[in-house]
Protein backbone atom coordinates (compact mmCIF):
# COMPACT_ATOMS: atom_id res chain seq x y z
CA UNK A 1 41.85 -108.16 57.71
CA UNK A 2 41.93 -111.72 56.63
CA UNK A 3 44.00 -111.19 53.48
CA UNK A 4 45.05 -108.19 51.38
CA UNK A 5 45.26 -104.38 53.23
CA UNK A 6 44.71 -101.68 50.18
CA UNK A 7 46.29 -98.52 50.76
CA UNK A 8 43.66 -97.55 48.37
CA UNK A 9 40.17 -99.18 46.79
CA UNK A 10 36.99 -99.80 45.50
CA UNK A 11 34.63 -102.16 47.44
CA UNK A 12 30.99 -102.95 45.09
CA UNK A 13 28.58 -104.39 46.75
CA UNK A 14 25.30 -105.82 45.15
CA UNK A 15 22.37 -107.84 47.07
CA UNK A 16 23.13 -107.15 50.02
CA UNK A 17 26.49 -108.75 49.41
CA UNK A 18 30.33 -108.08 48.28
CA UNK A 19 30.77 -108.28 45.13
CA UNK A 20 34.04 -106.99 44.20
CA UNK A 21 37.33 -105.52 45.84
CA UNK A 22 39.52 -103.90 43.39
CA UNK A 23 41.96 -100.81 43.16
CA UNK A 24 39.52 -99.50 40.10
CA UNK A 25 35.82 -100.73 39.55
CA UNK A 26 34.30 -98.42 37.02
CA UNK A 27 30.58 -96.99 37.78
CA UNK A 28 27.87 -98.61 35.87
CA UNK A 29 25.71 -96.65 33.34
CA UNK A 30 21.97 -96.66 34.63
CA UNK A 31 23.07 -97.92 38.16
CA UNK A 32 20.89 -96.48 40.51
CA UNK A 33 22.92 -97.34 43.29
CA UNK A 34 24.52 -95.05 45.98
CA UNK A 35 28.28 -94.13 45.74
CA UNK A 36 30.11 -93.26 48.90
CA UNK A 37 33.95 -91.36 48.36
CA UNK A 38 35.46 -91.69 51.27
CA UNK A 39 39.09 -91.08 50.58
CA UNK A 40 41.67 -91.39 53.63
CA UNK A 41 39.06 -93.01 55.88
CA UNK A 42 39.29 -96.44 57.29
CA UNK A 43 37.25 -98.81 55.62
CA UNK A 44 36.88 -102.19 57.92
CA UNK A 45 34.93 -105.26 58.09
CA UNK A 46 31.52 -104.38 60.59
CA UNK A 47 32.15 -104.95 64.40
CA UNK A 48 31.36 -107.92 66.23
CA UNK A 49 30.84 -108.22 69.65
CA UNK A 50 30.91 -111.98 70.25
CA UNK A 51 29.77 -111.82 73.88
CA UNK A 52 26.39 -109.28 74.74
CA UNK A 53 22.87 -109.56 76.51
CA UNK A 54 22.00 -106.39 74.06
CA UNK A 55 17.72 -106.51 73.38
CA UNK A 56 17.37 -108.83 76.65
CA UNK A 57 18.44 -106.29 79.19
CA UNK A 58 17.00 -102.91 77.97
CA UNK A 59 18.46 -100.08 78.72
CA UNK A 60 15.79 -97.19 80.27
CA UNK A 61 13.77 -99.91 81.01
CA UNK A 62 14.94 -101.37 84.57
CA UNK A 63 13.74 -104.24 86.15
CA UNK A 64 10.83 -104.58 83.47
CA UNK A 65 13.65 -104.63 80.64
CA UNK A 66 15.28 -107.37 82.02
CA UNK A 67 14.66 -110.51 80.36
CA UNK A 68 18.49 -112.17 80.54
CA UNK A 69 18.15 -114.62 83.33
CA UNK A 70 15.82 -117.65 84.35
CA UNK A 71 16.50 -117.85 87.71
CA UNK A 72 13.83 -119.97 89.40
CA UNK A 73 15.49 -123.44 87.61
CA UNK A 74 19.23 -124.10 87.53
CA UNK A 75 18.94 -126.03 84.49
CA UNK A 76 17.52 -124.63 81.27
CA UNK A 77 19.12 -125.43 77.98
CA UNK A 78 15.63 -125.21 76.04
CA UNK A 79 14.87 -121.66 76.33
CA UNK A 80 16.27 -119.29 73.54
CA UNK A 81 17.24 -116.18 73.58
CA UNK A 82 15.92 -114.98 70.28
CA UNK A 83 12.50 -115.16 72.26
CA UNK A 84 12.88 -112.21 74.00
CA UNK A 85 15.29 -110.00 72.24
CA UNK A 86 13.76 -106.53 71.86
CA UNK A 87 15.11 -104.67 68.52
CA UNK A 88 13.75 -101.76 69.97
CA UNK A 89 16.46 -101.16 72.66
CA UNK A 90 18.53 -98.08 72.91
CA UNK A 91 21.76 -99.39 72.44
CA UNK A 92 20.61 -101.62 68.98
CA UNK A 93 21.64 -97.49 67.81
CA UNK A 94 24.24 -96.89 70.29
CA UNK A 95 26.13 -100.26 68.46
CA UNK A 96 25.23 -98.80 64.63
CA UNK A 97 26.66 -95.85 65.32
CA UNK A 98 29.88 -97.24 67.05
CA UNK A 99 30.27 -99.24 63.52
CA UNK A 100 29.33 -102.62 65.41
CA UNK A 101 27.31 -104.19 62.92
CA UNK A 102 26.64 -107.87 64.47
CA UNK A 103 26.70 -109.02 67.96
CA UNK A 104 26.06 -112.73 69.82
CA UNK A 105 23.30 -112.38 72.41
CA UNK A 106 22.57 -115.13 74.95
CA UNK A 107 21.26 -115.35 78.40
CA UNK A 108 23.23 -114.70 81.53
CA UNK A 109 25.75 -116.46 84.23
CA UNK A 110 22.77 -117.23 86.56
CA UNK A 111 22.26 -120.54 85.90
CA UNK A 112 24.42 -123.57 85.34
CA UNK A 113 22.80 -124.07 82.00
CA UNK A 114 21.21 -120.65 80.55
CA UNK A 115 19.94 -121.57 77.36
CA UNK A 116 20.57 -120.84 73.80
CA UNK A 117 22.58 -117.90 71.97
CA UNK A 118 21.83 -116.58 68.95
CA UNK A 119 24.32 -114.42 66.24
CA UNK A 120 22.03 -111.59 64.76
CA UNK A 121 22.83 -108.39 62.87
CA UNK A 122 22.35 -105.08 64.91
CA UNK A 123 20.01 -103.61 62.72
CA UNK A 124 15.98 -104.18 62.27
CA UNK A 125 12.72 -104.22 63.69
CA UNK A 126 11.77 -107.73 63.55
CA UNK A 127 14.32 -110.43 65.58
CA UNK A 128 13.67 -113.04 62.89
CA UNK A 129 14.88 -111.01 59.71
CA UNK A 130 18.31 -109.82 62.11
CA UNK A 131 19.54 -113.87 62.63
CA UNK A 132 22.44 -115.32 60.83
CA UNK A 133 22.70 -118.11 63.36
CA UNK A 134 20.30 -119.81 65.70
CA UNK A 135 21.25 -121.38 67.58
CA UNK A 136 24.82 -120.26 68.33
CA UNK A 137 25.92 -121.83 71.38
CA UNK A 138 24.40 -122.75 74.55
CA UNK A 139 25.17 -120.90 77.84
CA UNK A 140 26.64 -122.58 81.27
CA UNK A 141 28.42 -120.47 84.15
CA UNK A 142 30.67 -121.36 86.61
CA UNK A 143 31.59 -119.91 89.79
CA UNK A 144 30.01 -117.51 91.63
CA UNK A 145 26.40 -116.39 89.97
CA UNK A 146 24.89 -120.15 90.31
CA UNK A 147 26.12 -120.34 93.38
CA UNK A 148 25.00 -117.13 95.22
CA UNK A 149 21.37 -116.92 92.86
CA UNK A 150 20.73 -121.23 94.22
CA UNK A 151 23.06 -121.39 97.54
CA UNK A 152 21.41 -118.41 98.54
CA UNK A 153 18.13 -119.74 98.97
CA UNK A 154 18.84 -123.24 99.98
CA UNK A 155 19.30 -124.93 96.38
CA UNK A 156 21.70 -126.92 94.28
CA UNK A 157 23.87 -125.98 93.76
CA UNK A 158 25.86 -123.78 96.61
CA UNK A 159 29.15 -124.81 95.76
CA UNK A 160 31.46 -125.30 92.76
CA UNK A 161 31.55 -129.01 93.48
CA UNK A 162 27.91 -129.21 92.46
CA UNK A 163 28.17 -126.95 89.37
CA UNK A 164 30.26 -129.11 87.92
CA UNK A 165 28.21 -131.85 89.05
CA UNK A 166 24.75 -130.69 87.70
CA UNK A 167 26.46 -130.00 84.58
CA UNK A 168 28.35 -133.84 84.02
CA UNK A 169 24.46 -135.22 85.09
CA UNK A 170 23.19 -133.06 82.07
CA UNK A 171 25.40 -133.75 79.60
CA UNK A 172 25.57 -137.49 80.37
CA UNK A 173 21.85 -137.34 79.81
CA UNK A 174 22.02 -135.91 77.27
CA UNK A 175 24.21 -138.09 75.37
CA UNK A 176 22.46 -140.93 76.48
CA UNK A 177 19.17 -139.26 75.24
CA UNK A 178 21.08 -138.74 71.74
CA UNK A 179 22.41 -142.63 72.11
CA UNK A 180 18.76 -143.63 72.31
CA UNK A 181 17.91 -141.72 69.26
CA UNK A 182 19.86 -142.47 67.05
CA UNK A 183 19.71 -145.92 67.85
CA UNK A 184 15.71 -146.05 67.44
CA UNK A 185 16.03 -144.43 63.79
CA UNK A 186 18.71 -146.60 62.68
CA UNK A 187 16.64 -149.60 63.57
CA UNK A 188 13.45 -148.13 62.59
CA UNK A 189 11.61 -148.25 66.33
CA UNK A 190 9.40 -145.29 67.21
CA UNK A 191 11.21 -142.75 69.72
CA UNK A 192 9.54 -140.02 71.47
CA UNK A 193 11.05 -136.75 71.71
CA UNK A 194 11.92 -134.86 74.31
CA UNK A 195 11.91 -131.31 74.29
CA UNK A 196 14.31 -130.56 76.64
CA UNK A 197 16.97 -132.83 75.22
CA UNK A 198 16.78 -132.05 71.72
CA UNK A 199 18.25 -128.59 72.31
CA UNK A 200 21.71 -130.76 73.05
CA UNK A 201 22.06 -132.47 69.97
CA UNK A 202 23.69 -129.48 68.37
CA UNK A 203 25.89 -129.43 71.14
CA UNK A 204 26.86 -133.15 71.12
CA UNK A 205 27.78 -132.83 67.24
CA UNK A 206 29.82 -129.90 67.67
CA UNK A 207 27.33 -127.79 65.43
CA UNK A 208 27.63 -125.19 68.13
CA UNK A 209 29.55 -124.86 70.96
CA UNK A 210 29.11 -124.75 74.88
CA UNK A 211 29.68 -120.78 76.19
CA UNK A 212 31.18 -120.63 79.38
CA UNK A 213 31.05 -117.81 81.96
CA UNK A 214 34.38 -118.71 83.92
CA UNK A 215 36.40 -116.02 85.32
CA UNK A 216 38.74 -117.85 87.95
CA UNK A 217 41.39 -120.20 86.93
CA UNK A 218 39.61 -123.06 88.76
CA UNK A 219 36.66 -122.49 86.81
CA UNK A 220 38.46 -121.90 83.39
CA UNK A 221 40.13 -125.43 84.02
CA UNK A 222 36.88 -127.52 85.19
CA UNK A 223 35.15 -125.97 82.15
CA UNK A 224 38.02 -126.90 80.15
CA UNK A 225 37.54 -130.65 81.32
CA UNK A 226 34.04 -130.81 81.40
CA UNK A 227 34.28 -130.11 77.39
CA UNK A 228 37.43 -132.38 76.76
CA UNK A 229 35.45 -135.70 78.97
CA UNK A 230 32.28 -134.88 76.50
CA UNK A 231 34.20 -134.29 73.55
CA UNK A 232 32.47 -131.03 72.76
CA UNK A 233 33.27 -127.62 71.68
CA UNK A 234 34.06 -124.59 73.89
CA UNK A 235 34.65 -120.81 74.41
CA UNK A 236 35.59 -119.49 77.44
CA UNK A 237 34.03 -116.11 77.80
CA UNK A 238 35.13 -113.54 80.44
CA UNK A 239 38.40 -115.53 81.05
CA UNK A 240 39.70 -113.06 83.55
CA UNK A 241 42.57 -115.17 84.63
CA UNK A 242 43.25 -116.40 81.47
CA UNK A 243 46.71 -114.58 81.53
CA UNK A 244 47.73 -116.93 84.39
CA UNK A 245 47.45 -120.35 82.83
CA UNK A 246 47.85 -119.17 79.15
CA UNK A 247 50.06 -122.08 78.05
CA UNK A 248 47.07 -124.24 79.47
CA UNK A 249 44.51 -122.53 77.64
CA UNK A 250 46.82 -122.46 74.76
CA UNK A 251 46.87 -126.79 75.07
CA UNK A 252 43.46 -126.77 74.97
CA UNK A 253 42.74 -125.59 72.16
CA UNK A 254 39.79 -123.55 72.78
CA UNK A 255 39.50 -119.81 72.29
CA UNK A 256 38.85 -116.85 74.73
CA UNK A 257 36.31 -114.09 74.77
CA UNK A 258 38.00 -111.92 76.81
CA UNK A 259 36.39 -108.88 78.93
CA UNK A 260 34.16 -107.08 79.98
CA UNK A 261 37.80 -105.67 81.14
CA UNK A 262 36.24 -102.12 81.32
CA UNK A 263 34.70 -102.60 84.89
CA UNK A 264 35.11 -102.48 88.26
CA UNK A 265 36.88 -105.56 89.96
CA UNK A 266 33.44 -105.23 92.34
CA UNK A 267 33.52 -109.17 93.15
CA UNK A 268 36.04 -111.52 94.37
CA UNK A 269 36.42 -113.54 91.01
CA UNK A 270 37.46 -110.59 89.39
CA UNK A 271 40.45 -109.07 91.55
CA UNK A 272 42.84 -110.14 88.59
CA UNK A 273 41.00 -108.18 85.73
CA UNK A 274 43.29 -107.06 84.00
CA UNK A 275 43.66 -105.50 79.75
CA UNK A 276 46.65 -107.12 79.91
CA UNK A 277 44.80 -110.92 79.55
CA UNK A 278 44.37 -110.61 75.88
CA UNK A 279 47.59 -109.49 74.98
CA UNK A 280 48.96 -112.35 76.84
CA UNK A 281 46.63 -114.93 75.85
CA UNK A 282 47.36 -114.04 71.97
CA UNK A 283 50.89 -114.35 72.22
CA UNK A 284 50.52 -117.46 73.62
CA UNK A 285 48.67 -118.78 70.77
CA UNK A 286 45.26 -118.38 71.87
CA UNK A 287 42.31 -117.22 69.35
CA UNK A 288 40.63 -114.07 71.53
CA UNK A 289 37.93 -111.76 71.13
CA UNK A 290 36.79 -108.92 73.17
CA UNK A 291 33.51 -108.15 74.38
CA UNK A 292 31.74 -105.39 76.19
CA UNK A 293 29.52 -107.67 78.12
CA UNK A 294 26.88 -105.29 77.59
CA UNK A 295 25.53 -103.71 79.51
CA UNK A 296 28.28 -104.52 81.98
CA UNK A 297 30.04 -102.36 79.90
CA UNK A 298 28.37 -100.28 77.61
CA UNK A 299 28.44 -101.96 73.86
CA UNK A 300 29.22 -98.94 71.80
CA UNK A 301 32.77 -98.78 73.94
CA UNK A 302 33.85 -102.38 72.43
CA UNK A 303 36.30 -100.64 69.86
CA UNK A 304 37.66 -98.74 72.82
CA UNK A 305 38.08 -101.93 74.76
CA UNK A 306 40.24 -103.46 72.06
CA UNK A 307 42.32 -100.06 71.40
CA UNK A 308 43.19 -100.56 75.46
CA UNK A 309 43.90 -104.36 74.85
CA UNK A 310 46.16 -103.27 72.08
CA UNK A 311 48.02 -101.20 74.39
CA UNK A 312 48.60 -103.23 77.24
CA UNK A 313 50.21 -105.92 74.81
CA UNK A 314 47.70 -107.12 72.22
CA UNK A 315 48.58 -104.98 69.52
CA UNK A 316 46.86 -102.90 66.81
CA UNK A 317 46.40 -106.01 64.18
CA UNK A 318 45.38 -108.29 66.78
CA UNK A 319 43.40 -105.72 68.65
CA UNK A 320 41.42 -105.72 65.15
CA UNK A 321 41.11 -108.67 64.65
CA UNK A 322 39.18 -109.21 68.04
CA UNK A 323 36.70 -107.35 66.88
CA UNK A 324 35.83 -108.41 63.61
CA UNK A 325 37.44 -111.62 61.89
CA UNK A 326 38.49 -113.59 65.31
CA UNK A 327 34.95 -112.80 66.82
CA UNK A 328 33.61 -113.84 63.55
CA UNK A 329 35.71 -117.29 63.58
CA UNK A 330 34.92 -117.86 67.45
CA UNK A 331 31.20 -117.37 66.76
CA UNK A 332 31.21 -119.95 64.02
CA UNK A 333 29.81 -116.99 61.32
CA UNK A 334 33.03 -116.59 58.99
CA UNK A 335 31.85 -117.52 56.59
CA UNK A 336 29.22 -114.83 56.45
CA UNK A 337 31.00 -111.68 58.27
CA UNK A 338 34.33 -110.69 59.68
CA UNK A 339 35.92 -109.60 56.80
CA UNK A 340 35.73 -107.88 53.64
CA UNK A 341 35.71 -110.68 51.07
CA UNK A 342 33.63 -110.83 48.03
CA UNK A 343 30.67 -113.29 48.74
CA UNK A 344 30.67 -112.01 52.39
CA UNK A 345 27.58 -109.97 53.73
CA UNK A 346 28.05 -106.63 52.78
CA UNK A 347 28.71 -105.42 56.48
CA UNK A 348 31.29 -102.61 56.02
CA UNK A 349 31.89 -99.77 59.13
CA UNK A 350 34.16 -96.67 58.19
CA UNK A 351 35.65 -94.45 60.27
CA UNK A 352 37.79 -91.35 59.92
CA UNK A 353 40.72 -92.76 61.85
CA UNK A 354 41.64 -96.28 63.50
CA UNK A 355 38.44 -96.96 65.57
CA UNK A 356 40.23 -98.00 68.29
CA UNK A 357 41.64 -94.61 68.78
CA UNK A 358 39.34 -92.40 71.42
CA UNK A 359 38.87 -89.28 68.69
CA UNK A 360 37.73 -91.84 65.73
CA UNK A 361 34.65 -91.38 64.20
CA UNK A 362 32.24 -93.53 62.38
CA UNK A 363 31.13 -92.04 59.45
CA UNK A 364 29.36 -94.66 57.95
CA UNK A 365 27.88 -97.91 58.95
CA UNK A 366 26.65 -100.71 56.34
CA UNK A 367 25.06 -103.75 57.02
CA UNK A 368 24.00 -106.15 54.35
CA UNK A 369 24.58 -103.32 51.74
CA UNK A 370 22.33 -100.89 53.40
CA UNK A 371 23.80 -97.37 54.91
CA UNK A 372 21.86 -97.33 58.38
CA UNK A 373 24.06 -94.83 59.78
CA UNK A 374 25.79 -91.90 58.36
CA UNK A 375 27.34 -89.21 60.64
CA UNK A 376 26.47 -86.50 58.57
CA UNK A 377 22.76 -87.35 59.33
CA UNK A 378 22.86 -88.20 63.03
């Protein structure tokens, strides 16, 4: 995906990792290790989904399952999400055995400020052992979620005015909070922490960046300038008119998480949805993913997302790409997934055709060097 396509190859993987791609790698005597022919099948870097509230809203589980939003405080950039991730969610499977083999979970669009993502592999049993990066990025939503969940019962904020408002007050805040701090340590003066503001210094050093839920071109542009007057780091997830002010998006220089396109256009910030967005948003010269939004659409129908994509103008490579090395790049874990590279985490999905094609199959799925899912023992 990233560099050379082989027609046909051998892929070794040792530790968990990739060791060596190569038209001919001859088996080692004693190795104890599993060998998988799969000749004619399509051998691809794992899926990412780079936008999901998989593990914090359960499926089968209802209300009691739902752990995605905070939504009695507008502002709450200290909670994480790895807290309350279950493993133990149906659709952890569903996503093995759709070849998606890492995802980036996070809270929802309720509040201005959600709180903290976190970039974990799909498969395990215990949250900490499935993290390649926490945090990832910190959630804030524009539009119309804050304002119906707060407006609704007589809180800031009720408008978009406010949003944007709230937001400004926070990060200003917070910058002066990390002003203070450094200040105090360069001189050598005592400085007490504060828990709620250290959860922004990431933020403020561009170690991650800030997620934003914006679906309207009003909101795509205020969160565009919100991150441009703080000097901080931005993807705009959802970005449902993103195909109407692509050049814009294009100056920016931020990328685009686009979807979950496979859904209803049930609210008035949607009535634009369209596949077409990131088709037109990558020939423009935008960086895009695709997400499921799961479960707003269900997670294991991300490589059919992208296959639609490709057809309404994105394009097979690009419709690829998407889902594996541009997620990868847009979620700041490159260096660890999205391609097959030796060094890279042995994450590997194979199917018997071009996933993104509706009669594909995954045949097997491999993450960190382990098979988790084979077909032929499903």
């Amino acid at each position: 995906m990233a560099g050379i396509t082989y027609e046909s190859a051998c892929l070794l993987c040792e530790n968990g990792k990739i060791k060596k791609i190569a038209d001919k790698i001859e088996e080692r005597e004693n190795s104890d290790g599993v060998v998988l022919d799969v000749k004619g099948a399509w051998v691809l870097p794992g899926l990412i989904d780079a936008h999901s509230h998989i593990g914090l809203f359960e499926e089968k589980k209802g209300k009691v399952g739902d752990n995605s939003n905070e939504m009695t405080e507008p502002i709450t950039p200290y909670i994480k999400a790895l807290d309350a991730i279950n493993p133990m969610d149906a659709a952890f499977h569903s996503a093995i055995k759709a070849g998606i083999t890492s995802v980036m979970v996070g809270p929802g669009s309720s509040n201005v400020v959600g709180g903290q993502f976190v970039f974990i592999k799909t498969n395990g049993r215990c949250i900490d052992d499935m993290v390649v990066l926490e945090p990832a990025a910190m959630k804030v939503a524009f539009g119309e979620n804050p304002k119906t969940n707060y407006g609704g019962n007589n809180q800031m904020p009720s408008s978009r005015m406010t949003i944007a408002a709230m937001l400004r007050e926070e990060l200003f805040e917070a910058r002066q909070y990390s002003e203070s701090k450094k200040a105090a340590l360069e001189s050598g003066e005592s400085f007490e922490e504060d828990f709620r503001k250290e959860c922004w210094l990431p933020v403020l050093g561009k170690e991650i960046p800030l997620k934003a839920h914006v679906h309207r071109v009003d909101d795509i542009l205020t969160a565009i300038r919100i991150a441009k007057l703080f000097d901080l780091d931005l993807t705009l997830d959802h970005c449902t008119e993103g195909h109407l002010i692509a050049d814009e998006i294009k100056a920016s220089g931020f990328p685009a998480i686009v979807g979950p396109s496979l859904a209803s256009r049930n609210k008035t910030e949607t009535q634009y949805l369209d596949f077409k967005t990131a088709g037109v948003l990558a020939r423009a010269g935008v960086k895009v993913a695709i997400t499921t939004d799961h479960p707003v659409s269900l997670i294991q129908c991300l490589p059919l997302c992208a296959g639609i994509a490709a057809k309404e103008g994105l394009g097979v490579e690009e419709g690829l790409k998407a889902i594996t090395i541009n997620a990868a790049e847009i979620c700041n874990v490159a260096s660890r997934v999205g391609s097959l590279e030796a060094g890279k985490d042995a994450d590997i999905a194979i199917f018997d055709g071009n996933p993104m094609e509706t009669f594909s199959n995954c045949l097997h799925t491999i993450i960190d060097g382990r098979i988790v899912y084979s077909a032929d023992n499903a």
